[in-house]
C-alpha atoms as a PDB file:
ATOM      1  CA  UNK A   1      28.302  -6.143 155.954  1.00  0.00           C
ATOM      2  CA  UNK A   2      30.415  -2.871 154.545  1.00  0.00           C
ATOM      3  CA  UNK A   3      32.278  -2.200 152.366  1.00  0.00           C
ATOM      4  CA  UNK A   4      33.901   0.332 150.025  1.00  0.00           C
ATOM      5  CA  UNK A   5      33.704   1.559 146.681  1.00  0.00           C
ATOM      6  CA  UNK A   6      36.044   3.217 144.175  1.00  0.00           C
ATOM      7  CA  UNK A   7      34.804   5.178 141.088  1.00  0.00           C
ATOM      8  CA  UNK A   8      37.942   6.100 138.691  1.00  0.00           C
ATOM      9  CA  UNK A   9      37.401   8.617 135.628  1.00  0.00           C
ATOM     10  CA  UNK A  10      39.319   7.508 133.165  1.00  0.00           C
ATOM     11  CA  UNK A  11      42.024   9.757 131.824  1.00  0.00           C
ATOM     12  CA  UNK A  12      39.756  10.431 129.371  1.00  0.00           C
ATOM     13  CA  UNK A  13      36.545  10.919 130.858  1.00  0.00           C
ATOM     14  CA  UNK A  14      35.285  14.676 130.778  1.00  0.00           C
ATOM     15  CA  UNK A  15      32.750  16.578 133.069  1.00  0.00           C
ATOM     16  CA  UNK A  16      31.292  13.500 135.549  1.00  0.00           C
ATOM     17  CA  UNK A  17      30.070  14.002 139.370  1.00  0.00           C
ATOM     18  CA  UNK A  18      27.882  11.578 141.321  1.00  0.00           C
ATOM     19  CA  UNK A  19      24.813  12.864 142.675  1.00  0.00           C
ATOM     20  CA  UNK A  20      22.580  10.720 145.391  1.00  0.00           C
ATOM     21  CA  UNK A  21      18.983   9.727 144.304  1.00  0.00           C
ATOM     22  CA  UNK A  22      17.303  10.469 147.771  1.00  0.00           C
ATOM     23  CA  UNK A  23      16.131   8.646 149.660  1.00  0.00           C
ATOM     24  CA  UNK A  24      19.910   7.517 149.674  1.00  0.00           C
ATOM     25  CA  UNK A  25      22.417   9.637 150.989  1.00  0.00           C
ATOM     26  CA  UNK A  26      25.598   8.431 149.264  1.00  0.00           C
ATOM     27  CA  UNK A  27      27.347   8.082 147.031  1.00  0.00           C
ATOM     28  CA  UNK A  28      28.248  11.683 146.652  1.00  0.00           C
ATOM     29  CA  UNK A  29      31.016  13.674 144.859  1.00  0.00           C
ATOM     30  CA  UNK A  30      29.297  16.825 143.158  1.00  0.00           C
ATOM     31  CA  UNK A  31      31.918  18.328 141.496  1.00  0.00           C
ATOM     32  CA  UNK A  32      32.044  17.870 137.737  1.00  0.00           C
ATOM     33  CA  UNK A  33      35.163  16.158 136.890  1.00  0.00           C
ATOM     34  CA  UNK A  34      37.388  15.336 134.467  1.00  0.00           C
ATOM     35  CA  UNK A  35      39.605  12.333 134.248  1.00  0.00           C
ATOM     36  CA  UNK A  36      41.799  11.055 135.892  1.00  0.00           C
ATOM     37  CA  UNK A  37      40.352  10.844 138.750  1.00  0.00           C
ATOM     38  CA  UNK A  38      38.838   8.647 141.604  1.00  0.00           C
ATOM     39  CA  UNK A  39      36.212   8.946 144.502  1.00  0.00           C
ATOM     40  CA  UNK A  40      35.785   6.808 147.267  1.00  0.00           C
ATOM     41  CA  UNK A  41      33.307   5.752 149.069  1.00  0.00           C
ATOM     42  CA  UNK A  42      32.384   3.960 152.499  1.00  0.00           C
ATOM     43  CA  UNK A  43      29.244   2.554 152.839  1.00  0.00           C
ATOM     44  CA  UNK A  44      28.191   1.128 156.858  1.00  0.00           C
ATOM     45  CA  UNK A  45      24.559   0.522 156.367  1.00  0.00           C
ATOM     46  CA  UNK A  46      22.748  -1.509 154.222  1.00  0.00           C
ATOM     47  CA  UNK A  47      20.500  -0.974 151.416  1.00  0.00           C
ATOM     48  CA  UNK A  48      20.441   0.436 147.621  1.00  0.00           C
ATOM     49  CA  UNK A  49      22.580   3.514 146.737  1.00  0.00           C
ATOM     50  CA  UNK A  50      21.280   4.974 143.353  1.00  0.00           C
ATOM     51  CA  UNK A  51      23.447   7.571 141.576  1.00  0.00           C
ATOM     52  CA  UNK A  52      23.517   9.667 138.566  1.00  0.00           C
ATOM     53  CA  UNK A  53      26.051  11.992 136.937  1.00  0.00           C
ATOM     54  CA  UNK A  54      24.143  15.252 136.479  1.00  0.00           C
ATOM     55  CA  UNK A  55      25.767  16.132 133.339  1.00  0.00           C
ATOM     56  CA  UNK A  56      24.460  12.888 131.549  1.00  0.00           C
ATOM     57  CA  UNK A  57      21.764  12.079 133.498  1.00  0.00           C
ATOM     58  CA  UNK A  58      19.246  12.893 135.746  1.00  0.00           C
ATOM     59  CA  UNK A  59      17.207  11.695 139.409  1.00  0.00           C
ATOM     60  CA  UNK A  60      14.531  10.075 137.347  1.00  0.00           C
ATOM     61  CA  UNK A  61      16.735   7.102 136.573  1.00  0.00           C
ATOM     62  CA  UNK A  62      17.188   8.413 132.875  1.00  0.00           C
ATOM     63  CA  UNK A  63      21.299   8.772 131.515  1.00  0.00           C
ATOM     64  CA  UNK A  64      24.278   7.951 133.135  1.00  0.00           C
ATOM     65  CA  UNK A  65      23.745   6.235 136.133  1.00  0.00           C
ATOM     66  CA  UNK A  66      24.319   3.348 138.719  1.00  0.00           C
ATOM     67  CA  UNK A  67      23.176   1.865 141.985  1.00  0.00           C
ATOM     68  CA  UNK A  68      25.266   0.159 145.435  1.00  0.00           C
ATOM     69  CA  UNK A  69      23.769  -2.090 147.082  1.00  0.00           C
ATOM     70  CA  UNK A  70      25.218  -3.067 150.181  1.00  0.00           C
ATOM     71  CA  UNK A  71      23.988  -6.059 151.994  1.00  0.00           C
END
């Protein structure tokens, strides 16, 4: 199954992007941000998705982060 995903800044979120743990591709929007705003995302293959916002966190799973999985 797929299925999409919507990540919203709130208004006041400041300086967020998403960056892919590899092996995963997605999610992706590496821009820093600030809020309001909203990424989407389409995912067409399953598996797990792990993320991190490089200005609060980092590829070794530490800070702000999150993970898809799409089965």
């Amino acid at each position: 199954m797929f299925g999409t995903v919507l990540f919203l800044w709130s208004a006041s979120a400041q300086d967020h992007d998403i960056e892919p743990i590899v092996p995963g591709t997605k999610p992706s929007q590496p821009t820093l941000r600030d809020g309001p705003f909203s990424h989407e995302e389409t995912f067409n293959t399953a598996g797990s998705y792990r993320y991190y916002c490089s200005a609060h966190g980092g590829a070794d799973w530490s800070g702000m982060r999150g993970e898809v999985v799409v089965q």
